[in-house]
N, C-alpha and C. Protein backbone atom coordinates (compact mmCIF):
# COMPACT_ATOMS: atom_id res chain seq x y z
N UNK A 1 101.40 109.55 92.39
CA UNK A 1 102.01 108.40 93.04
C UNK A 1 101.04 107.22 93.01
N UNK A 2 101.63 106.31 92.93
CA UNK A 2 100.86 105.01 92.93
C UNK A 2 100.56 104.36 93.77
N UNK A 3 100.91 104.45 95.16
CA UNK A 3 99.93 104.32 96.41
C UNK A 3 98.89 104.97 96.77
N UNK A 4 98.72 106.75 96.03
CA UNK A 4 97.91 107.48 96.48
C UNK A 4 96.36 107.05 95.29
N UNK A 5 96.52 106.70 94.35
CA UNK A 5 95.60 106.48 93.12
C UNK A 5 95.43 105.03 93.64
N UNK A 6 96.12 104.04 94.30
CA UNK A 6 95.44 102.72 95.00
C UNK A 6 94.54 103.22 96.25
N UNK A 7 94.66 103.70 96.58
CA UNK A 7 93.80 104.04 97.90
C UNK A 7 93.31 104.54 97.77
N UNK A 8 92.93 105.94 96.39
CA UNK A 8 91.49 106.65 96.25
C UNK A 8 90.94 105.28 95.56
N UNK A 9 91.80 104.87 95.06
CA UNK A 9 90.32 103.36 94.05
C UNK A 9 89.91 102.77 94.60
N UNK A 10 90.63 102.33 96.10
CA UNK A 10 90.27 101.41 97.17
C UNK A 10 89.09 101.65 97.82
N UNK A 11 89.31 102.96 98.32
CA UNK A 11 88.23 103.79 98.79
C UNK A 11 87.04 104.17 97.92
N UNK A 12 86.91 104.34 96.97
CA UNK A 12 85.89 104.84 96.06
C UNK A 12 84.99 103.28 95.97
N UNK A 13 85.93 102.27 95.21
CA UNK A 13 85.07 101.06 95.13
C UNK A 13 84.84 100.20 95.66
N UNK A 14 85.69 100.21 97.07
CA UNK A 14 85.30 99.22 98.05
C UNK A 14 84.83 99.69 99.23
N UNK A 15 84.85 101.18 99.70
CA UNK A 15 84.64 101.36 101.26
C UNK A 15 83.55 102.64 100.99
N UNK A 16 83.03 103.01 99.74
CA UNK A 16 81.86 104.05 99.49
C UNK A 16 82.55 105.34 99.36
N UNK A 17 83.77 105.68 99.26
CA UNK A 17 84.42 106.69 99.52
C UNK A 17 84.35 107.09 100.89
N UNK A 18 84.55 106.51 101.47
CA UNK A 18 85.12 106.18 102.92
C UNK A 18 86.67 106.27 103.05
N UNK A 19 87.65 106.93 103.52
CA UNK A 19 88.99 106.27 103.74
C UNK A 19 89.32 106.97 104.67
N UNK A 20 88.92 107.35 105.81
CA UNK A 20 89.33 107.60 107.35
C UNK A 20 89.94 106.32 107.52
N UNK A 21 91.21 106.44 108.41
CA UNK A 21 91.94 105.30 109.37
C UNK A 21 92.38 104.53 107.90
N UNK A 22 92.56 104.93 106.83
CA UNK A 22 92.71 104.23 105.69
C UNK A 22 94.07 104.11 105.21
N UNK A 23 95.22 103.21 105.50
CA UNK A 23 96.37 103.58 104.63
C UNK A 23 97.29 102.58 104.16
N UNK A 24 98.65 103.04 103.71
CA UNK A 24 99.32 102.16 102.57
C UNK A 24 99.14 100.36 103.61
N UNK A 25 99.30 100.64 104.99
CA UNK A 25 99.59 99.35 105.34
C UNK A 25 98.31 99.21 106.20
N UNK A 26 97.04 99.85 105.91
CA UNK A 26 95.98 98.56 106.38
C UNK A 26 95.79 97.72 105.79
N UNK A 27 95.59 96.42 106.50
CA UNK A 27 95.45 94.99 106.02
C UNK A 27 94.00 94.66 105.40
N UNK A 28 93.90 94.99 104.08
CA UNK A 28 92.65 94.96 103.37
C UNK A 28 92.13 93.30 103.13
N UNK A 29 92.48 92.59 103.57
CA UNK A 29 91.94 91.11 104.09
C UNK A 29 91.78 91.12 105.12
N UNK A 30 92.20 91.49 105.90
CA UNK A 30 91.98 91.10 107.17
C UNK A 30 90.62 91.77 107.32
N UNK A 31 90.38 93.04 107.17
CA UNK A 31 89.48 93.52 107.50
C UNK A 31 88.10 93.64 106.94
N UNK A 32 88.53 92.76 105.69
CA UNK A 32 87.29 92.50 104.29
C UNK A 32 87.14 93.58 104.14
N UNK A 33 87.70 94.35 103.99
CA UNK A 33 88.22 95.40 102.68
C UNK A 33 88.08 94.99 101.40
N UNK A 34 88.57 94.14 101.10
CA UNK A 34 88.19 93.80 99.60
C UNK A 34 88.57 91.88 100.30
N UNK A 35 88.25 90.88 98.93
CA UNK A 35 88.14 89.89 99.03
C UNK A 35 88.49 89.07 97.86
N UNK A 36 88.58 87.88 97.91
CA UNK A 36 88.93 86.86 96.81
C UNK A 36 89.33 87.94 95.26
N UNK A 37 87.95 88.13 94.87
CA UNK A 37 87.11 88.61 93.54
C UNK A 37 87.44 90.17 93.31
N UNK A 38 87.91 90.36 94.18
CA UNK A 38 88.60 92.16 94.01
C UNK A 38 89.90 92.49 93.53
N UNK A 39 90.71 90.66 93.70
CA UNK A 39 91.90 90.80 93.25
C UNK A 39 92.35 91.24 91.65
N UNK A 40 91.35 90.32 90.79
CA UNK A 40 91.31 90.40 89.67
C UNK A 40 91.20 92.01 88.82
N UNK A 41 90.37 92.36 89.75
CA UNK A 41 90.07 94.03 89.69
C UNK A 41 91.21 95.07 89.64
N UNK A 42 92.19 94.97 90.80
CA UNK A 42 93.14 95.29 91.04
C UNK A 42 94.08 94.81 90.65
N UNK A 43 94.37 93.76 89.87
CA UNK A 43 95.57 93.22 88.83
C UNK A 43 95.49 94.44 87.64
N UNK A 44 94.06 94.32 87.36
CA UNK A 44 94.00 95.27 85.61
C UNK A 44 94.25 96.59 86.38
N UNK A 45 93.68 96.93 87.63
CA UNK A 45 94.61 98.44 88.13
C UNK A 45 95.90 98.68 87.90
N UNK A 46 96.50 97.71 88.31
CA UNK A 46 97.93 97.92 88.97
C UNK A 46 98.36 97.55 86.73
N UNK A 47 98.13 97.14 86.20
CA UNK A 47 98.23 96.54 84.77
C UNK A 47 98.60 98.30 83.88
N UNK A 48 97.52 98.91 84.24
CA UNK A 48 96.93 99.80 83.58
C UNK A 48 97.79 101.04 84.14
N UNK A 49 97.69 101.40 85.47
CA UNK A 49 98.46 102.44 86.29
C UNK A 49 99.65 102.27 86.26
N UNK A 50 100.68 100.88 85.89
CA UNK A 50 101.88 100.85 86.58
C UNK A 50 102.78 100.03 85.33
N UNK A 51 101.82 99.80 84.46
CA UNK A 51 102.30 99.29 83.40
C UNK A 51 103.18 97.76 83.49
N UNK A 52 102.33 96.83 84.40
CA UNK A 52 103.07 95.77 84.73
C UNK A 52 102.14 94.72 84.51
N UNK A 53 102.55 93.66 84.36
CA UNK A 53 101.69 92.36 83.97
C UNK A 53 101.45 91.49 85.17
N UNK A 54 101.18 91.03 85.95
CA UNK A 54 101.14 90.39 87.29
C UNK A 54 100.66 89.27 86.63
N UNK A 55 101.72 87.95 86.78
CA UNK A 55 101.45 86.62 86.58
C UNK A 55 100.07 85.85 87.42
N UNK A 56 99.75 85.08 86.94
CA UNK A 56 98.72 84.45 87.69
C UNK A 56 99.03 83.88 88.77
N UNK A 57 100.38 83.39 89.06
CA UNK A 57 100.97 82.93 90.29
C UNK A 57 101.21 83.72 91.52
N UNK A 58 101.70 85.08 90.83
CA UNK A 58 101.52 86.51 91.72
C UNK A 58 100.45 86.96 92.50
N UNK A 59 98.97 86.29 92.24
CA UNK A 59 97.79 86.92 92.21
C UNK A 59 97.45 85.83 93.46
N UNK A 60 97.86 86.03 94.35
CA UNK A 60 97.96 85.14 95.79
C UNK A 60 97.58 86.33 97.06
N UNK A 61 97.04 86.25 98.18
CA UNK A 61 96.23 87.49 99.02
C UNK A 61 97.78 87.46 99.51
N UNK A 62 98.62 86.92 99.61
CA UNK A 62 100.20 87.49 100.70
C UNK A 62 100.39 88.73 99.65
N UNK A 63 100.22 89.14 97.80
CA UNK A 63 100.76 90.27 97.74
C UNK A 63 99.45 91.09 97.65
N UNK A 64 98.41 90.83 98.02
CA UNK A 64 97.27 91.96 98.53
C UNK A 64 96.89 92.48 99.75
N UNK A 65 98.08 91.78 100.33
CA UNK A 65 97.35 92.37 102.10
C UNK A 65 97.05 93.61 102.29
N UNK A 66 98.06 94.67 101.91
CA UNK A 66 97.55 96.01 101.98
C UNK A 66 98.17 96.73 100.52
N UNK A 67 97.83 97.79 100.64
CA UNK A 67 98.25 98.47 99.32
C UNK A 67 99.62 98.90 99.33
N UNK A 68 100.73 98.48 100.61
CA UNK A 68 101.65 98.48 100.77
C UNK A 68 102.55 97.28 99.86
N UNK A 69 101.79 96.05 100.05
CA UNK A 69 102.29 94.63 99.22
C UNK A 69 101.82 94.96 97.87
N UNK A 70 100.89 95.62 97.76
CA UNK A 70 100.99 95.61 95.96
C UNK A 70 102.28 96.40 95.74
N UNK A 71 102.45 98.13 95.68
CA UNK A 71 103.78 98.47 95.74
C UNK A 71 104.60 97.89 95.36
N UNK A 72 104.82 96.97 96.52
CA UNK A 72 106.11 96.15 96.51
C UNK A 72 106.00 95.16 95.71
N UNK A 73 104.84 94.97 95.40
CA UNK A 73 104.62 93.73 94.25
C UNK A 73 105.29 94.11 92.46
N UNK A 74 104.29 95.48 92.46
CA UNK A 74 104.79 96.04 91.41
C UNK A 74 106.00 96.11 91.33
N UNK A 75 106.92 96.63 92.39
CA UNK A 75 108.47 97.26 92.27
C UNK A 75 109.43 96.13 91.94
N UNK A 76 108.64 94.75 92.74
CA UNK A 76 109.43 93.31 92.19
C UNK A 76 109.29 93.16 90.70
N UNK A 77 108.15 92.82 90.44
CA UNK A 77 107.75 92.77 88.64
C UNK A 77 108.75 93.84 88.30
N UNK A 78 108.73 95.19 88.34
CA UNK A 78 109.50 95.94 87.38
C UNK A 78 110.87 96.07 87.51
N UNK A 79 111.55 95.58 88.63
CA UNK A 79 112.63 94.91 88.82
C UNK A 79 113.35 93.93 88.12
N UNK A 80 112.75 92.64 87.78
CA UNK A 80 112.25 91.68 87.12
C UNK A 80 112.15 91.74 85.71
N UNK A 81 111.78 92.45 85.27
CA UNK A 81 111.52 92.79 83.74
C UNK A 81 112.88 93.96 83.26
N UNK A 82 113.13 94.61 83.98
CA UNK A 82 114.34 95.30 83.49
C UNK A 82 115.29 94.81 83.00
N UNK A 83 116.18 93.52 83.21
CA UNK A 83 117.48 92.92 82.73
C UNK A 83 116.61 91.78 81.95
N UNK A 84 115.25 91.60 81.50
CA UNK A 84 114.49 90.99 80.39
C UNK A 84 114.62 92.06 79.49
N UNK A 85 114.32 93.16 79.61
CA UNK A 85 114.12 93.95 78.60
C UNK A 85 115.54 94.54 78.24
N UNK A 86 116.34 94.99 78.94
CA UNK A 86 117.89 95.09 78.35
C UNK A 86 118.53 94.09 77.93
N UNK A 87 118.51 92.43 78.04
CA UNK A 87 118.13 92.01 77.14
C UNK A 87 118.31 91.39 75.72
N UNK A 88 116.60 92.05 76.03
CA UNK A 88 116.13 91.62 74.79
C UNK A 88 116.42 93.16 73.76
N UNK A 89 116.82 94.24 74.18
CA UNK A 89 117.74 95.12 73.52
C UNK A 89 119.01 95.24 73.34
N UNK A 90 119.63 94.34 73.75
CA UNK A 90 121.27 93.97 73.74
C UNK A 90 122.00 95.02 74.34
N UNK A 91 121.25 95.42 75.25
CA UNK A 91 121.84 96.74 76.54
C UNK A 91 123.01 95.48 76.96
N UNK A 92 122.19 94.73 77.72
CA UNK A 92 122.73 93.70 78.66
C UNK A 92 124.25 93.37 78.37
């Protein structure tokens, strides 16, 4: 699952492998959990794990608050790209 592989990465590279009290909806800004420069990090995560492209406009802390808004970030993008890609296969 792709909340559970965000939150061991979360944990491994931002909290020391720490993740007590750790989950889909703690607010990882709020708590400087991660910051500005971590986003970029976690774009090529979510790129790589989920097979989605996250626009540069996307890449705003409202869809990083917790690893709950990425999720949902992803599920929009691949939402989004489905009736692009049917399409551009003449499903549509």
């Amino acid at each position: 699952m792709l909340g559970n592989k965000l939150l061991a990465y979360i944990a491994e590279n931002y909290l020391g492998g720490e993740c007590q009290q750790f989950a889909l909806d703690t607010p990882l800004l709020e708590l400087n959990i991660i910051d500005s420069s971590a986003l970029f990090d976690l774009v090529d995560l979510l790129r790589r794990e989920a097979g989605v492209t996250v626009p540069l406009k996307a890449v705003v802390p409202t869809n990083f608050k917790s690893v709950q808004h990425m999720l949902d970030l992803v599920e929009r993008l691949q939402s989004e790209s489905r009736p692009a890609l049917a399409q551009a296969v003449g499903v549509a």
